[in-house]
Protein backbone atom coordinates (compact mmCIF):
# COMPACT_ATOMS: atom_id res chain seq x y z
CA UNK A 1 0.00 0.00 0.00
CA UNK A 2 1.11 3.21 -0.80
CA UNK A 3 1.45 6.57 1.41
CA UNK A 4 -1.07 8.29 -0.44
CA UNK A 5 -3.36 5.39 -0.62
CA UNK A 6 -3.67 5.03 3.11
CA UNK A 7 -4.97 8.62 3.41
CA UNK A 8 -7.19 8.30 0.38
CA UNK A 9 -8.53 5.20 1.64
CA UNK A 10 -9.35 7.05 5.35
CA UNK A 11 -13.13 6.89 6.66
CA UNK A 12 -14.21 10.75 7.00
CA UNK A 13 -14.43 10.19 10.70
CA UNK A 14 -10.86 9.10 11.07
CA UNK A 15 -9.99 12.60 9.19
CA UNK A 16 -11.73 14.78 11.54
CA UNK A 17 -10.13 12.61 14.88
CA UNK A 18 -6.93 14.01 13.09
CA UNK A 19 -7.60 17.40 12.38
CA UNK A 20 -9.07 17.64 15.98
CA UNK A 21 -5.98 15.92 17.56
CA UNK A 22 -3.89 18.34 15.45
CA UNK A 23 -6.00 21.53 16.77
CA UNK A 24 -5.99 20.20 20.50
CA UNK A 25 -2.39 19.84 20.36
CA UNK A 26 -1.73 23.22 19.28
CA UNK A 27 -3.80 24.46 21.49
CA UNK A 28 -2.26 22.76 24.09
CA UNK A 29 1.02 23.97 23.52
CA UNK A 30 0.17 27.92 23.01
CA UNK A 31 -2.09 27.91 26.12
CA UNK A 32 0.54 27.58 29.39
CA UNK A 33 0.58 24.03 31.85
CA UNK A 34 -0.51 20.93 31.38
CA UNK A 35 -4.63 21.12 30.81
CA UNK A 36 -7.52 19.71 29.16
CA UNK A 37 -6.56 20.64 25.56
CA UNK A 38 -3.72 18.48 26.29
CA UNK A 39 -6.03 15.71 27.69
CA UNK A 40 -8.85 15.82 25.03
CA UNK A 41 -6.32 15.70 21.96
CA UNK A 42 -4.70 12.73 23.36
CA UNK A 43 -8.31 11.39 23.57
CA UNK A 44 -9.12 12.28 20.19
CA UNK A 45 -5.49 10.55 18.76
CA UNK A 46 -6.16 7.41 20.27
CA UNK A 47 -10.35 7.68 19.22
CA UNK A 48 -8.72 8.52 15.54
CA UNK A 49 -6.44 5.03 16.03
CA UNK A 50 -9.34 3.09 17.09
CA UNK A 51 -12.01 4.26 14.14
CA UNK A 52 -9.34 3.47 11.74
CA UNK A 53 -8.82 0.22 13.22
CA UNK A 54 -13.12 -0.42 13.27
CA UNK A 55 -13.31 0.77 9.64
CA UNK A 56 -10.17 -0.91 8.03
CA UNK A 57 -9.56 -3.47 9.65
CA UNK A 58 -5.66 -3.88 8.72
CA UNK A 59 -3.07 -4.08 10.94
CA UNK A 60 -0.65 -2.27 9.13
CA UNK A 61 -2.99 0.39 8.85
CA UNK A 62 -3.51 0.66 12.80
CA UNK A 63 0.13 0.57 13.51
CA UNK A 64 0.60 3.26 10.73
CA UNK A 65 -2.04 5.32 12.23
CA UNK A 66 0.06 4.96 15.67
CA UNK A 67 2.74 5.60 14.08
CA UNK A 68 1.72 8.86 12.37
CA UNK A 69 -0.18 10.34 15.94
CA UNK A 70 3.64 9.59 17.77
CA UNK A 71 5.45 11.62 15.05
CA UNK A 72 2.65 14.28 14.48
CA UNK A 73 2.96 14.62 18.34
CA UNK A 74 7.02 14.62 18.37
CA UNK A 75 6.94 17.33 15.64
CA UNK A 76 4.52 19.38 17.79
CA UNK A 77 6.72 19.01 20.92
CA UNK A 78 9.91 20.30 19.08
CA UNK A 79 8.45 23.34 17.51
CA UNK A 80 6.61 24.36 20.69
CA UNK A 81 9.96 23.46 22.81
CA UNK A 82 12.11 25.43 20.11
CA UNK A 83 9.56 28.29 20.30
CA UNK A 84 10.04 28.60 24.35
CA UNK A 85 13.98 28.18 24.52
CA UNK A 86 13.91 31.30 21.93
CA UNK A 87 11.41 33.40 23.81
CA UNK A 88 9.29 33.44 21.22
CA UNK A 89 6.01 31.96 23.13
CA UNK A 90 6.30 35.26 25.61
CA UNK A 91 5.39 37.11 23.55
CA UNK A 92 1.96 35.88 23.40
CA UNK A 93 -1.00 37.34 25.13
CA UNK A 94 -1.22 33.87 26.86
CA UNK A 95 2.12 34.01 28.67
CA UNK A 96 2.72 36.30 31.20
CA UNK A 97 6.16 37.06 32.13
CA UNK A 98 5.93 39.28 35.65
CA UNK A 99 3.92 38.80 38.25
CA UNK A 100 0.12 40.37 38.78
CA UNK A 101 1.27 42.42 42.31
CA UNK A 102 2.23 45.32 42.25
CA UNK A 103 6.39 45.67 42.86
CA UNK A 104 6.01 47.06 46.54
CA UNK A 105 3.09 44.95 47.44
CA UNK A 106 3.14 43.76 51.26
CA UNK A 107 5.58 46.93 52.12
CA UNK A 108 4.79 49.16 54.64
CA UNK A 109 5.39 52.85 53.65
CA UNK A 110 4.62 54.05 57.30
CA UNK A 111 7.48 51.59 58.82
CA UNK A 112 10.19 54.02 57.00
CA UNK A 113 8.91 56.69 59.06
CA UNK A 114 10.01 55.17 62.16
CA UNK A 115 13.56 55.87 61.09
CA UNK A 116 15.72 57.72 63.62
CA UNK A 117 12.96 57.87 65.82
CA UNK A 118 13.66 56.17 69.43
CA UNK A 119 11.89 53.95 71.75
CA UNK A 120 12.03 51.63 74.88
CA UNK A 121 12.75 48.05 74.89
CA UNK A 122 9.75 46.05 76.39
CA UNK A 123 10.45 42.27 75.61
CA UNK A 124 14.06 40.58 75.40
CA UNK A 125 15.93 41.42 72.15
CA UNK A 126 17.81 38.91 71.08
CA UNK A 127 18.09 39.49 68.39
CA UNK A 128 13.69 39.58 67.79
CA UNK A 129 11.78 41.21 70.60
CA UNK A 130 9.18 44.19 71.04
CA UNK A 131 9.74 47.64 71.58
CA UNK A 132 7.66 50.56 72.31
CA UNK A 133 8.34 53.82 69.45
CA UNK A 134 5.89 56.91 69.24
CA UNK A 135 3.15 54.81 72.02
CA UNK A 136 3.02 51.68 69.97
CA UNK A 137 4.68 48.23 70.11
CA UNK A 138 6.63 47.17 67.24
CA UNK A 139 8.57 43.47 66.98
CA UNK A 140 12.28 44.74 66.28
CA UNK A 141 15.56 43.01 65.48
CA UNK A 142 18.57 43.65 66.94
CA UNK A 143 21.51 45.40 64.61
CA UNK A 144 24.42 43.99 66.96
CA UNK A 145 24.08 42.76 70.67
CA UNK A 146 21.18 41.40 72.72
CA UNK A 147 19.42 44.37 74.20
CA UNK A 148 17.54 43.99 77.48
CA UNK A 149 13.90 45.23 78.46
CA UNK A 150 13.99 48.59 79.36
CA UNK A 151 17.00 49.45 77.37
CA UNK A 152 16.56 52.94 75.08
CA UNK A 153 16.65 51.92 71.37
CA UNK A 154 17.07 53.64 68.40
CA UNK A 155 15.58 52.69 64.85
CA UNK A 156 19.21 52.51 62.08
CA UNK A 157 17.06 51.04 59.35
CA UNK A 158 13.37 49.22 57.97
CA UNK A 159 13.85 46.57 55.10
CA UNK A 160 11.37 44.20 54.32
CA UNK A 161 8.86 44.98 57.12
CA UNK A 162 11.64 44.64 59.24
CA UNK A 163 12.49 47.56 62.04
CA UNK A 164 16.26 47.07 63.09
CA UNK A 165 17.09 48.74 66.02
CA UNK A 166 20.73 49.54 67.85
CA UNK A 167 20.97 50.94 71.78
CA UNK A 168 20.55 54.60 71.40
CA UNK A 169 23.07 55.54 74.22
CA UNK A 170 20.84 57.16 76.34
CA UNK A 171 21.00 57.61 80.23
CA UNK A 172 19.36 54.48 81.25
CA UNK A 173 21.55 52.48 78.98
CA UNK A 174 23.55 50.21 81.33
């Protein structure tokens, strides 16, 4: 049997299984993850493999049918692999390449304020504990030493939510 016989001889069902498989894969590999376009072409290969073995009956035919799904698959999975080691599928719509927060999200603006300011120690400090700035209790870290309740800190520096305090050299400083 020739190539072009076995597509010429194809039920019309078999065709569409194809052209559907085809479709789902593409789909598949624009849309990101693994999904249900992925799932459903994979159903429709092997439904296209099992018409084709109802209507022709042949085993040549089915294992030619398997054997055309595998490499119309492979060819898929090398263009679409190609595509993302060049960059060129983030460029799509589909893709998104930063994240949906905003750059500064979970930061707290107000925390900055609280630089230079002083307060009093009220819980162990070593190097996490509490202290009391401006009438309210904020959980501080400890620049250098272990600083002791009561102890008069001063705030050096706020990064990532973070207050980091060093003793302030006041009177009551021991």
């Amino acid at each position: 049997m020739e190539f072009v016989e076995f597509f010429t001889q194809m039920h019309w069902s078999v065709i569409v299984l194809l052209v559907v498989t085809i479709i789902l894969f593409v789909i598949e590999g624009v849309v990101p993850g693994f999904g249900i376009w992925g799932i459903m072409g994979t159903i429709a290969g092997v439904a296209a493999i099992v018409c084709e073995a109802v209507f022709t009956k042949s085993v040549f035919d089915v294992f030619f049918m398997i054997f055309l799904v595998l490499v119309l698959f492979t060819i898929l999975f090398v263009i679409f692999s190609h595509s993302f080691s060049k960059g060129l599928m983030r460029k799509t719509p589909l893709v998104e390449d930063k994240s949906a927060l905003p750059e500064n999200y979970g930061v707290n603006q107000s925390l900055k304020d609280l630089i230079g300011k002083e307060g009093e120690i009220v819980t162990i400090c070593k190097p996490v504990g509490k202290a009391k700035i401006d009438g309210e209790v904020y959980t501080v870290c400890s620049v250098k030493d272990t600083i002791y309740e009561g102890e008069k800190v001063k705030v050096v520096e706020v990064e990532n939510n973070t207050i980091k305090v060093e003793l302030s050299g006041g009177e009551n400083n021991e």
